[in-house]
Structure formats: structure tokens, C-alpha cells
Protein backbone atom coordinates (compact mmCIF):
# COMPACT_ATOMS: atom_id res chain seq x y z
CA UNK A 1 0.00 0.00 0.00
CA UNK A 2 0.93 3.75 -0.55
CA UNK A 3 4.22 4.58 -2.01
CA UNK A 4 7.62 3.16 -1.28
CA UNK A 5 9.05 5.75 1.61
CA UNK A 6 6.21 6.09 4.15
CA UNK A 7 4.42 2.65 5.17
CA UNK A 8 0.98 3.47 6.57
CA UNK A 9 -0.14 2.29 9.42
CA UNK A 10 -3.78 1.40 8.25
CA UNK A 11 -5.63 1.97 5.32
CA UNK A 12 -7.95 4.76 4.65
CA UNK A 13 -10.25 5.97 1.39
CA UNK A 14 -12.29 8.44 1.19
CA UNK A 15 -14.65 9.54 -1.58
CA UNK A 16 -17.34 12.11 -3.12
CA UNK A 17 -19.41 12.57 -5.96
CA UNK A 18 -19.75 15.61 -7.47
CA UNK A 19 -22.67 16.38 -9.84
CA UNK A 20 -24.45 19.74 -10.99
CA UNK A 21 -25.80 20.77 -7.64
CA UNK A 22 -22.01 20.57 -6.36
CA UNK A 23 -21.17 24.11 -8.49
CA UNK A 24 -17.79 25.52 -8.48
CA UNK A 25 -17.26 25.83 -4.51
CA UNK A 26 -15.02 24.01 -2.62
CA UNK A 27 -15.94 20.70 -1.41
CA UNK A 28 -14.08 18.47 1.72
CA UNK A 29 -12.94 15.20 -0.26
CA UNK A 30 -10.87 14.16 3.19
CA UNK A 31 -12.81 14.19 6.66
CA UNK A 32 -12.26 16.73 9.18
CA UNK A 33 -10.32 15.78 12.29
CA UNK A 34 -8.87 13.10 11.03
CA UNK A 35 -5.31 11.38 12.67
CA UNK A 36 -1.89 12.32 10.60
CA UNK A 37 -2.36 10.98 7.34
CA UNK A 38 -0.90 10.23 3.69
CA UNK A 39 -2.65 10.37 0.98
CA UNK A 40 -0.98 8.59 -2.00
CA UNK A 41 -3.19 9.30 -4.84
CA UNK A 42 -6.73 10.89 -6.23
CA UNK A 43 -8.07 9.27 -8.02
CA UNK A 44 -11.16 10.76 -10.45
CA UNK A 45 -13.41 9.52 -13.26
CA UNK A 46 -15.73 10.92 -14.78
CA UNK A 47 -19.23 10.45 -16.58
CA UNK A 48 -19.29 14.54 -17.96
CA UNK A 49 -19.64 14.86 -21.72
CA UNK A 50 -17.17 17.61 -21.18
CA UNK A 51 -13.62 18.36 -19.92
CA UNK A 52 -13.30 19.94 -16.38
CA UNK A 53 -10.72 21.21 -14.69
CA UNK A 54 -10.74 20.54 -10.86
CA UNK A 55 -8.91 22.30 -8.07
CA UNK A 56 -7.25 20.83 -5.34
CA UNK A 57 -7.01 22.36 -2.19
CA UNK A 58 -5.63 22.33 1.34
CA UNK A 59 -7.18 23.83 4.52
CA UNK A 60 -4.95 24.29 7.24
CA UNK A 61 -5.54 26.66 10.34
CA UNK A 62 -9.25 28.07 9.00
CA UNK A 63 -7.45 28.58 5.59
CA UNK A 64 -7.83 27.02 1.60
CA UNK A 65 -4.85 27.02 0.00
CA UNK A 66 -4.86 26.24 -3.47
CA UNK A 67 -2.11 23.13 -3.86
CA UNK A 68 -2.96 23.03 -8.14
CA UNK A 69 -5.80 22.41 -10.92
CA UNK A 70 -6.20 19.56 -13.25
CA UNK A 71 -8.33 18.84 -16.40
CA UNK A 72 -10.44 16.34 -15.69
CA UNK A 73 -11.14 14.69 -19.49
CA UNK A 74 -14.39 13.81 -20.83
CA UNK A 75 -15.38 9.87 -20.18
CA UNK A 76 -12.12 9.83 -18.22
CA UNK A 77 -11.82 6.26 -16.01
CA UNK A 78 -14.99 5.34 -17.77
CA UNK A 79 -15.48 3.06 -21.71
CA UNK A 80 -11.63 1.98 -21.17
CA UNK A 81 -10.31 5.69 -20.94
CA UNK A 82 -7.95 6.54 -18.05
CA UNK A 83 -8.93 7.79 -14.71
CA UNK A 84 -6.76 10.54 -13.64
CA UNK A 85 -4.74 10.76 -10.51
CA UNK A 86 -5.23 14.17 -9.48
CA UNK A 87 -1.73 14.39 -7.39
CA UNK A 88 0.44 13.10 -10.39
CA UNK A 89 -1.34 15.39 -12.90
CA UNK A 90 -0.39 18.40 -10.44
CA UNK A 91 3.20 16.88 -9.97
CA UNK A 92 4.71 19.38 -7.50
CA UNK A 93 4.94 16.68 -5.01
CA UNK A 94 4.05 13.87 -6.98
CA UNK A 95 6.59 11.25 -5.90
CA UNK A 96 5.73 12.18 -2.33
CA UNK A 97 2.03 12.26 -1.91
CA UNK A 98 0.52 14.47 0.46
CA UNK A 99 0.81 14.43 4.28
CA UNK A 100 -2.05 15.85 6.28
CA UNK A 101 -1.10 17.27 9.90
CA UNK A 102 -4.35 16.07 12.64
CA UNK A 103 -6.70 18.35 11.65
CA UNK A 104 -6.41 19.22 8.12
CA UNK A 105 -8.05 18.47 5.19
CA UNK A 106 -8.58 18.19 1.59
CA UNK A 107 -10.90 19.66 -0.58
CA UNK A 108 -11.45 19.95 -4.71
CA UNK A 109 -13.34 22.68 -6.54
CA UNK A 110 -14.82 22.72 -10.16
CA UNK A 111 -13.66 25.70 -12.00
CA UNK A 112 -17.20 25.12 -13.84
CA UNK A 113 -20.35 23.26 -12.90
CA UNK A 114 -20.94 19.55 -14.06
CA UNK A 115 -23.20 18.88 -17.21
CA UNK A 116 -26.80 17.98 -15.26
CA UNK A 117 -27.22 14.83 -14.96
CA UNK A 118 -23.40 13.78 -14.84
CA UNK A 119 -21.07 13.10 -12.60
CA UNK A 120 -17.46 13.14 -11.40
CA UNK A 121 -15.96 10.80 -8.64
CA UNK A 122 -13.17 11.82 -6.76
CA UNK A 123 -11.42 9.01 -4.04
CA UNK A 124 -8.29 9.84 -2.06
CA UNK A 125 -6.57 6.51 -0.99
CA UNK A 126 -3.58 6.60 1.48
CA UNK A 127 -3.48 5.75 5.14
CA UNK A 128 -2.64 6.68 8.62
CA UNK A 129 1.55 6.86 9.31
């Protein structure tokens, strides 16, 4: 599990579904108040007729900080296309994954709103170190 320099403790995933009712604001992917943990990749498929791009964010201390966007393509992780890992398309810290102090969280934003009625899944898999 996870990548080769951190061996988690115990698994943990966490997902969401974003459709056209989830807009453009920012939306927790990664619980509140959780233990230390690293989260290896995001994965996210879609079923939109149309590209997206997706933010990725991280709130620390009562504050979003934008980590990097991604386009999300059309069908993507769905009729034998590629789901996207949302960490590697960002890359800044790709070979590291992302480690979340007690407390802080993850969250992803569309840049615009979902085709109604599609959806995009987003599922951050890591674990607790």
C-alpha cells in the first residue's frame, strides 16, 4: 500500500461525488479531524460529456490554500479511458504524496459546474503513518 518511503499504518479511502448541484465551490474530499495521514493518490473519473478542470485544495488553520488544478477529461476512467490521478497530474509533489497534519483536510473545486445529470468521482486513498 501507498508509495515506497512512508508505510501506513492502516488503510484509509475516502470519496465524493460531485454532480451539478455541487457548483464551483469548494468541497471536503478528506474528513475533518482526522489522525496524521498520507494520501498517495486521487483518483477521479468521470461520466461529464465535457472536460473539467478541478482544483485541489488544502485547509490548514481556518485557511484554503490552493495546492494546483487539473483537467479532468471527458469519459475519463470510464469506456476503457484513463482515470486521472489528481496528485500526479499536479506533480509538484508527486513522488511524495501528500501528508495531512491532525486536523487538516482536503478539498477539490470545479472551475465550472458539471453537465446535469453527470457526474465526477473523486477518491483519495492513502493511510494513517
Amino acid at each position: 500500500m501507498g508509495l515506497q518511503n512512508f508505510n501506513e499504518l492502516a488503510p484509509i479511502n475516502q470519496g465524493i461525488t460531485l454532480n451539478n448541484g455541487s457548483g464551483t465551490g469548494n468541497v471536503e474530499l478528506t474528513l475533518q479531524g482526522m489522525p496524521v495521514w498520507r494520501v498517495d493518490e486521487i483518483i477521479v473519473f468521470s461520466t461529464d460529456s465535457a472536460a473539467r478542470v478541478m482544483r485541489l485544495l488544502w485547509h490548514t488553520a481556518s485557511t484554503a490554500l490552493l495546492l494546483g488544478s487539473a483537467t479532468i477529461p471527458a469519459g475519463a476512467g470510464t469506456a476503457g479511458a484513463a482515470s486521472i490521478d489528481l496528485i500526479q497530474a499536479i506533480a509538484v509533489f508527486a513522488s511524495r504524496g501528500i501528508v495531512l497534519p491532525a486536523g487538516d483536510y482536503l478539498m477539490v473545486a470545479m472551475e465550472s459546474a458539471i453537465t446535469s445529470p453527470l457526474n465526477i468521482v473523486v477518491v483519495a486513498m492513502g493511510g494513517t503513518l
